[in-house]
C-alpha atoms as a PDB file:
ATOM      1  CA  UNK A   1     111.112  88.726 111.350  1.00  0.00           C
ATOM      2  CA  UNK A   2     111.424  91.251 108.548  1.00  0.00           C
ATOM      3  CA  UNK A   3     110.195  94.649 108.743  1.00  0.00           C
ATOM      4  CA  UNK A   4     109.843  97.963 106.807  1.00  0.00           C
ATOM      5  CA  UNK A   5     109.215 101.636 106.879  1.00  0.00           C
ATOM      6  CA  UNK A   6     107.430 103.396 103.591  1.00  0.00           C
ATOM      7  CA  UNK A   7     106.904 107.204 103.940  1.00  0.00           C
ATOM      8  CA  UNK A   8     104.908 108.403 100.942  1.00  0.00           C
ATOM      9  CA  UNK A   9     104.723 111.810  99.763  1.00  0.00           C
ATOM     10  CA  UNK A  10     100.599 113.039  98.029  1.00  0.00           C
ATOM     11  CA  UNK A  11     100.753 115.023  95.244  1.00  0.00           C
ATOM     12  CA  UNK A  12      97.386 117.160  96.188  1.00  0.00           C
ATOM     13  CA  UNK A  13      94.499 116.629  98.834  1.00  0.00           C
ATOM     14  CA  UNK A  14      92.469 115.289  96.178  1.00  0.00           C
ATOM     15  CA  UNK A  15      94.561 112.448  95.066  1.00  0.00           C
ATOM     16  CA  UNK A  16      95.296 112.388  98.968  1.00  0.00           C
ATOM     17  CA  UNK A  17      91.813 111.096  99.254  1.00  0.00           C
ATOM     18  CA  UNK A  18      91.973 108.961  96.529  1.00  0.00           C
ATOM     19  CA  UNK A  19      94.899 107.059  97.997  1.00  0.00           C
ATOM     20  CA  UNK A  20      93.740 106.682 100.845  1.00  0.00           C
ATOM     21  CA  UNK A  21      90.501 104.906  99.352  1.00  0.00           C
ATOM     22  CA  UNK A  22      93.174 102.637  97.587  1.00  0.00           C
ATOM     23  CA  UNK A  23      94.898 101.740 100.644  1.00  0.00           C
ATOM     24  CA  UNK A  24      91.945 100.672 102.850  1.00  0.00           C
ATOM     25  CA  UNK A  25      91.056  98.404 100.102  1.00  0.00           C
ATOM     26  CA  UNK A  26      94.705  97.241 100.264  1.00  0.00           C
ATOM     27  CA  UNK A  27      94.720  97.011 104.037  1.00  0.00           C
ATOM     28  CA  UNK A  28      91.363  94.876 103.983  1.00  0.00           C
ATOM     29  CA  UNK A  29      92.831  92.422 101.454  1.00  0.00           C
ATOM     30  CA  UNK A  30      95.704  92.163 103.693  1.00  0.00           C
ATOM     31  CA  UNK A  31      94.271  92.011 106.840  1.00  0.00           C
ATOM     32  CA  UNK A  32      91.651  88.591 104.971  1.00  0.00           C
ATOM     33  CA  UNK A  33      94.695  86.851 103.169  1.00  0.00           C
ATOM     34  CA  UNK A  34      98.006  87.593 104.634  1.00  0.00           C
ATOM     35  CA  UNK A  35      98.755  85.569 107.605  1.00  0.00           C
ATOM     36  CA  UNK A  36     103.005  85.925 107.615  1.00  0.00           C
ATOM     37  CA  UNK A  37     102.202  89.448 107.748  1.00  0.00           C
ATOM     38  CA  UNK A  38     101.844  90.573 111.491  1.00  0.00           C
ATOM     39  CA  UNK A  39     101.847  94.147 111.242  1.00  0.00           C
ATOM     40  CA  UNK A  40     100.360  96.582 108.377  1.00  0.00           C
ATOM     41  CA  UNK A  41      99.834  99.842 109.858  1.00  0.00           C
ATOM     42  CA  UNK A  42      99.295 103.088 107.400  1.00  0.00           C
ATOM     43  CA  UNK A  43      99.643 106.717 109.078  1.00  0.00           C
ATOM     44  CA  UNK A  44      99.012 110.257 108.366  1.00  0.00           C
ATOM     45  CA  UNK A  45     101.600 112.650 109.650  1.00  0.00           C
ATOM     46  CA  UNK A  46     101.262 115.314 112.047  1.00  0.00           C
ATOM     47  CA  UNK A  47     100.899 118.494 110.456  1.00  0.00           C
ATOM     48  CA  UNK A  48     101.991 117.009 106.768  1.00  0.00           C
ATOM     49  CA  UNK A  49      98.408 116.602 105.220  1.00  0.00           C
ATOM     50  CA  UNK A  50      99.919 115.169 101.977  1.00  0.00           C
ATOM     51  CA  UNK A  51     102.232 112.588 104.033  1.00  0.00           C
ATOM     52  CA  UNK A  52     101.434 108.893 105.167  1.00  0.00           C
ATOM     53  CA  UNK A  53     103.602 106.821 106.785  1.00  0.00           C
ATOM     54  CA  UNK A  54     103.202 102.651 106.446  1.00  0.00           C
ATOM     55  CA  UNK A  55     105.334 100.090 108.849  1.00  0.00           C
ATOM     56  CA  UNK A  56     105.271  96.530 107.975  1.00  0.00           C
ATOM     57  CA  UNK A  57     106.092  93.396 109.765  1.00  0.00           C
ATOM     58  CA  UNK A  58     106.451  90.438 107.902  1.00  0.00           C
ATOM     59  CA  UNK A  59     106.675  86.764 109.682  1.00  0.00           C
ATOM     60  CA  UNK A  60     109.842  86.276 107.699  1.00  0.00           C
ATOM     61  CA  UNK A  61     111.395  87.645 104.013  1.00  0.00           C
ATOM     62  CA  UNK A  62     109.511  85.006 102.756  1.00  0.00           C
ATOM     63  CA  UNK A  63     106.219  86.323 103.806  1.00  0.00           C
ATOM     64  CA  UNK A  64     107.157  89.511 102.342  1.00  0.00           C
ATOM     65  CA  UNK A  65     107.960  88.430  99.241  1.00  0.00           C
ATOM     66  CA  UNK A  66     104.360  86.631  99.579  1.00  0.00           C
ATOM     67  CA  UNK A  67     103.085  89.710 100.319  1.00  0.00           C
ATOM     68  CA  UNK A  68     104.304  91.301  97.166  1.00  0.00           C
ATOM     69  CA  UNK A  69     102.501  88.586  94.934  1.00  0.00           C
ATOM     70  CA  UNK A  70      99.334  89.069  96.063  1.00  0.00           C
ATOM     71  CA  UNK A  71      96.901  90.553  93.550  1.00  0.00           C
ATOM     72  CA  UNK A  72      95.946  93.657  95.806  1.00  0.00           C
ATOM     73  CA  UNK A  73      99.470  94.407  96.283  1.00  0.00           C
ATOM     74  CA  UNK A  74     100.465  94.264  92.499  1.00  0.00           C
ATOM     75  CA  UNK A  75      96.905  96.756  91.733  1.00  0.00           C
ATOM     76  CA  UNK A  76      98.272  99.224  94.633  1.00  0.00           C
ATOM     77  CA  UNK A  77     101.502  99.075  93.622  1.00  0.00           C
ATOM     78  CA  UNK A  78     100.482  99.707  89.438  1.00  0.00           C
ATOM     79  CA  UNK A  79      98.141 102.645  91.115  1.00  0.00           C
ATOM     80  CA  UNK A  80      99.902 104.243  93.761  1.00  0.00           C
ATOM     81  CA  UNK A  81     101.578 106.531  91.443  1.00  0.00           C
ATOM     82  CA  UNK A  82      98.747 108.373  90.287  1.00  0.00           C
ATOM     83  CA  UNK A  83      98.040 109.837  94.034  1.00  0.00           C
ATOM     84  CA  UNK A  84     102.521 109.767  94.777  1.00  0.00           C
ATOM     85  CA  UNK A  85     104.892 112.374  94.692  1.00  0.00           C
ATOM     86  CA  UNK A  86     107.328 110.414  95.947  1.00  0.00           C
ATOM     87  CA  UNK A  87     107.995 107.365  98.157  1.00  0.00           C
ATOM     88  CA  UNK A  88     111.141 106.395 100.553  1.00  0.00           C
ATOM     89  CA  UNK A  89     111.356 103.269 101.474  1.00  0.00           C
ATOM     90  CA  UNK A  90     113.384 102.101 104.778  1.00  0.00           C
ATOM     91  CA  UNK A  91     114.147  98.126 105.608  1.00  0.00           C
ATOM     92  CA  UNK A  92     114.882  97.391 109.279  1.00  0.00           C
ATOM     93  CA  UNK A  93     116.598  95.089 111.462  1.00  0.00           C
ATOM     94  CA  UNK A  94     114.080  94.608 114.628  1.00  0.00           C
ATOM     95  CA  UNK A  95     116.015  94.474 117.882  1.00  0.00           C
ATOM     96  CA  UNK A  96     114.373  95.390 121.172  1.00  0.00           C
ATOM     97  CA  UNK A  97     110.115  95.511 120.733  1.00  0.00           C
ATOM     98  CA  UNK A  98     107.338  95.428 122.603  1.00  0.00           C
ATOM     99  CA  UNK A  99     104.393  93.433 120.914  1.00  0.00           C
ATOM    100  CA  UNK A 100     106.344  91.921 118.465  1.00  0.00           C
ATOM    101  CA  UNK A 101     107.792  88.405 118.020  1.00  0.00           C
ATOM    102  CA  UNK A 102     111.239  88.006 119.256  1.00  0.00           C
ATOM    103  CA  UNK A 103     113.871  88.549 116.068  1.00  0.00           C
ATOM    104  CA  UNK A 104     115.752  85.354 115.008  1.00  0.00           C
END
């Protein structure tokens, strides 16, 4: 298993919008071609309007680096920084989960 945290930081609660438009197009594509990817989840934060938080769980590396292929990744990826402040991006090791596949 192979997992990740993104927090992204909006520039404005215009573009705000507009990236979230991008990334439900994203997380459909996903959701109809991606099957080593087990999670996708995007998030708003709690009183941080311009904030969204994304965790991904990916089969194996493999399956991420699938993942990044994929012609709706590349388009969000080349278009992310016209709604993006700034991004941080977190890799995990899984240990202890509930709903998750056991880690190898």
């Amino acid at each position: 298993m192979f997992a990740l945290v993104v927090k992204f930081d909006l520039i404005d609660a215009e573009r705000a919008a507009g990236f979230d438009q991008l990334v439900a197009e994203t997380v459909k594509s996903i959701a109809e071609s991606e099957p080593g990817t087990l999670v996708y989840a995007t998030h708003t934060v709690e009183g941080e309007p311009l904030s969204r938080v994304f965790y991904e769980v990916y089969r194996d590396r493999e399956a991420f680096e699938e993942h990044e292929r994929q012609p709706h990744t590349r388009q969000f990826l080349s278009q992310r920084n016209d709604y993006v402040a700034s991004h941080r991006v977190e890799f995990l090791t899984p240990d202890a989960a509930k709903g998750l596949p056991a880690a190898d």
